[in-house]
C-alpha atoms as a PDB file:
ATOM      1  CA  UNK A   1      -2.080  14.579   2.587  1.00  0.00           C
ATOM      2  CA  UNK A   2      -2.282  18.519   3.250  1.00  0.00           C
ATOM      3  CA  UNK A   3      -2.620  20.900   6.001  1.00  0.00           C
ATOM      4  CA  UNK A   4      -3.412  24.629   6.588  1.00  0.00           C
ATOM      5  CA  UNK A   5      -0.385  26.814   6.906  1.00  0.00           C
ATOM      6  CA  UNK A   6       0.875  27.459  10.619  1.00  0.00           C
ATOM      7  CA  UNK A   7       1.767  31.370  11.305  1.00  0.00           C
ATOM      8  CA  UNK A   8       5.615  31.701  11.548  1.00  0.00           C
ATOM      9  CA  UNK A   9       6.222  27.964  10.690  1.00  0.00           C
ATOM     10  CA  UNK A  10       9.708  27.250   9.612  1.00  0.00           C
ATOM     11  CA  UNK A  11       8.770  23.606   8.550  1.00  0.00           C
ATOM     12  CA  UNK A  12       6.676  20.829   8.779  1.00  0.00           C
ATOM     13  CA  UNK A  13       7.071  17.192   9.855  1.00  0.00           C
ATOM     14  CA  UNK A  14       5.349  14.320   9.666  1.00  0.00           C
ATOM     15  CA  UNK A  15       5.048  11.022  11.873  1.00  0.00           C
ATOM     16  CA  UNK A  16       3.339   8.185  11.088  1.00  0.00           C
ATOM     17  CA  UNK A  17       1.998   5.698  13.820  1.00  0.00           C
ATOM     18  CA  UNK A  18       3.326   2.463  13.280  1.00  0.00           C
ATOM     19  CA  UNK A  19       3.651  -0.802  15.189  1.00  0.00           C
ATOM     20  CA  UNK A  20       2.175   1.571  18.495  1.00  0.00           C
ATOM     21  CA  UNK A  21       4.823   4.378  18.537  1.00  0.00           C
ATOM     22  CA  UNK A  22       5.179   7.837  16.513  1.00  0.00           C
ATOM     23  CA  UNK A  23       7.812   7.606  13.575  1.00  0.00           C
ATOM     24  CA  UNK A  24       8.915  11.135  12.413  1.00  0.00           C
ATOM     25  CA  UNK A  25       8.799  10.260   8.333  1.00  0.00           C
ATOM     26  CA  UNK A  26      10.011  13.557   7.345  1.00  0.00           C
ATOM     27  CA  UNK A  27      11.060  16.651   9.516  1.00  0.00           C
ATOM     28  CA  UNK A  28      11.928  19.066   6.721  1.00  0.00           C
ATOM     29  CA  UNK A  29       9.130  20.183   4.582  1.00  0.00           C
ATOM     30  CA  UNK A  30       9.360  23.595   3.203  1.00  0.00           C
ATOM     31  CA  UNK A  31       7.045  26.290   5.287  1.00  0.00           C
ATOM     32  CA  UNK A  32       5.419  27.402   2.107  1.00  0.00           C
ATOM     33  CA  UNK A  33       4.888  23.587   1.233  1.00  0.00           C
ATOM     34  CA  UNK A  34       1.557  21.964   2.564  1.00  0.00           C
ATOM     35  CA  UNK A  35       1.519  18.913   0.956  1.00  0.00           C
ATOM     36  CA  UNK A  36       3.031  15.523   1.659  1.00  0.00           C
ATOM     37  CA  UNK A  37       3.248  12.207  -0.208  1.00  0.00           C
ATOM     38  CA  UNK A  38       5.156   9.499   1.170  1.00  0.00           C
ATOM     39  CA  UNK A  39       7.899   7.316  -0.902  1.00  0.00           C
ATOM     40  CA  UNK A  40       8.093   4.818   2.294  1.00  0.00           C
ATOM     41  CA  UNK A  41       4.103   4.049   3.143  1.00  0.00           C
ATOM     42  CA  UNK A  42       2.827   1.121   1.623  1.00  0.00           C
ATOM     43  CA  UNK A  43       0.288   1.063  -1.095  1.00  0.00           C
ATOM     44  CA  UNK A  44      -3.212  -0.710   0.303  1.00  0.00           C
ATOM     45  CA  UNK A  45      -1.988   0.132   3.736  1.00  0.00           C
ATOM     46  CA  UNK A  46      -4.165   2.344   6.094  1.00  0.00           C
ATOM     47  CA  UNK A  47      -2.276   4.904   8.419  1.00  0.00           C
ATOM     48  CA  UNK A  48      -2.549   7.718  11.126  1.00  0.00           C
ATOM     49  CA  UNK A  49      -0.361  10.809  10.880  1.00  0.00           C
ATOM     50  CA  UNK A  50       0.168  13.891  12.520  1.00  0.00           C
ATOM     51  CA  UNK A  51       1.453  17.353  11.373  1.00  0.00           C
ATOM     52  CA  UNK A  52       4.105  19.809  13.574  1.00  0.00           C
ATOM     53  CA  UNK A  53       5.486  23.048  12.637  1.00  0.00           C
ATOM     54  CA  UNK A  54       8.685  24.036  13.827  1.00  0.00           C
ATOM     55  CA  UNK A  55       8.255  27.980  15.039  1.00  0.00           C
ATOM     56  CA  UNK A  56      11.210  29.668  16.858  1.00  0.00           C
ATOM     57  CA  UNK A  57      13.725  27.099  16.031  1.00  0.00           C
ATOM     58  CA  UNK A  58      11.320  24.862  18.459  1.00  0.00           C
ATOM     59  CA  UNK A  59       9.234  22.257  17.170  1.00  0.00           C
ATOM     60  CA  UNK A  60       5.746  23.548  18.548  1.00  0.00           C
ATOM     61  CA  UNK A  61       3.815  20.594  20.200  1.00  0.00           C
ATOM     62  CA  UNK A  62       0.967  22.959  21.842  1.00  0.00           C
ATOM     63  CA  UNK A  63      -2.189  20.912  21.185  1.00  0.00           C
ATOM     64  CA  UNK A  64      -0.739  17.947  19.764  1.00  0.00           C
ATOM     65  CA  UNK A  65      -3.569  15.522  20.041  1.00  0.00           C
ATOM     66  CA  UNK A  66      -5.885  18.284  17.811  1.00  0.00           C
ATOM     67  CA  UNK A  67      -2.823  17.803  15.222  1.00  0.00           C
ATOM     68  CA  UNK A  68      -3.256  14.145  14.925  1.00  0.00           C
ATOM     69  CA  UNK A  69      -5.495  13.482  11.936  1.00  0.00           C
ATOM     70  CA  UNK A  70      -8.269  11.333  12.869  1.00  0.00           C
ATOM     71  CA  UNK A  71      -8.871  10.687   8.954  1.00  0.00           C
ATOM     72  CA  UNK A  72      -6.990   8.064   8.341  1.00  0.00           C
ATOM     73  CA  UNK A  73      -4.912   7.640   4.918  1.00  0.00           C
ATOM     74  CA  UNK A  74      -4.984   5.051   2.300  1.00  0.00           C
ATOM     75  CA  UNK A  75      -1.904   4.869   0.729  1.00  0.00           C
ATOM     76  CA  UNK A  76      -2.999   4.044  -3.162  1.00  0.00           C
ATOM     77  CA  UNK A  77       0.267   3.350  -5.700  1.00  0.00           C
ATOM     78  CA  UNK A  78      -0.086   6.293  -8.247  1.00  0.00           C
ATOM     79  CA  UNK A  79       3.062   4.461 -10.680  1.00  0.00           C
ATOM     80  CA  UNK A  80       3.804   1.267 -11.215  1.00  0.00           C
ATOM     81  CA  UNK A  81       6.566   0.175 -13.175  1.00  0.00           C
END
C-alpha cells in the first residue's frame, strides 16, 4: 500500500483491523518511506488499514477516521518457494 507524505512526520505506522480491534503491524517506517508491504498478512485475504504519522514525538491521531483506508487490500503472494 502507499500514502502521501505527512509534513514533519517522523514515521509511519500501520494497523490492520483484525478479528474487530486495530493491530499496530508496524510503527517504524522511515518518514521519507511511503510504502508498505506486509510479511504477516495473508495471501487471498482481504484487509482494512490505516496510516499515522508520528509528528512531535506524538503519534498524531487528528482525523483518524479520514486516515482509515476505505479501499480495502488484497493481499496477493508475490514469491512462492
Amino acid at each position: 500500500m502507499n500514502w502521501n507524505q505527512i509534513p514533519n512526520a517522523e514515521c509511519y505506522g500501520v494497523a490492520v483491523f483484525l478479528a474487530g480491534k486495530w493491530k499496530i503491524v508496524d510503527q517504524n517506517i522511515p518518514a521519507n518511506t511511503t510504502t508498505y508491504t506486509s510479511p504477516k498478512l495473508r495471501p487471498g485475504k482481504t484487509y482494512k488499514m490505516m496510516i499515522g504519522a508520528k509528528v512531535n514525538g506524538k503519534w498524531d491521531l487528528t482525523n483518524v477516521n479520514s486516515r482509515i483506508l476505505h479501499r480495502y487490500y488484497q493481499v496477493t503472494c508475490l514469491y512462492t518457494p
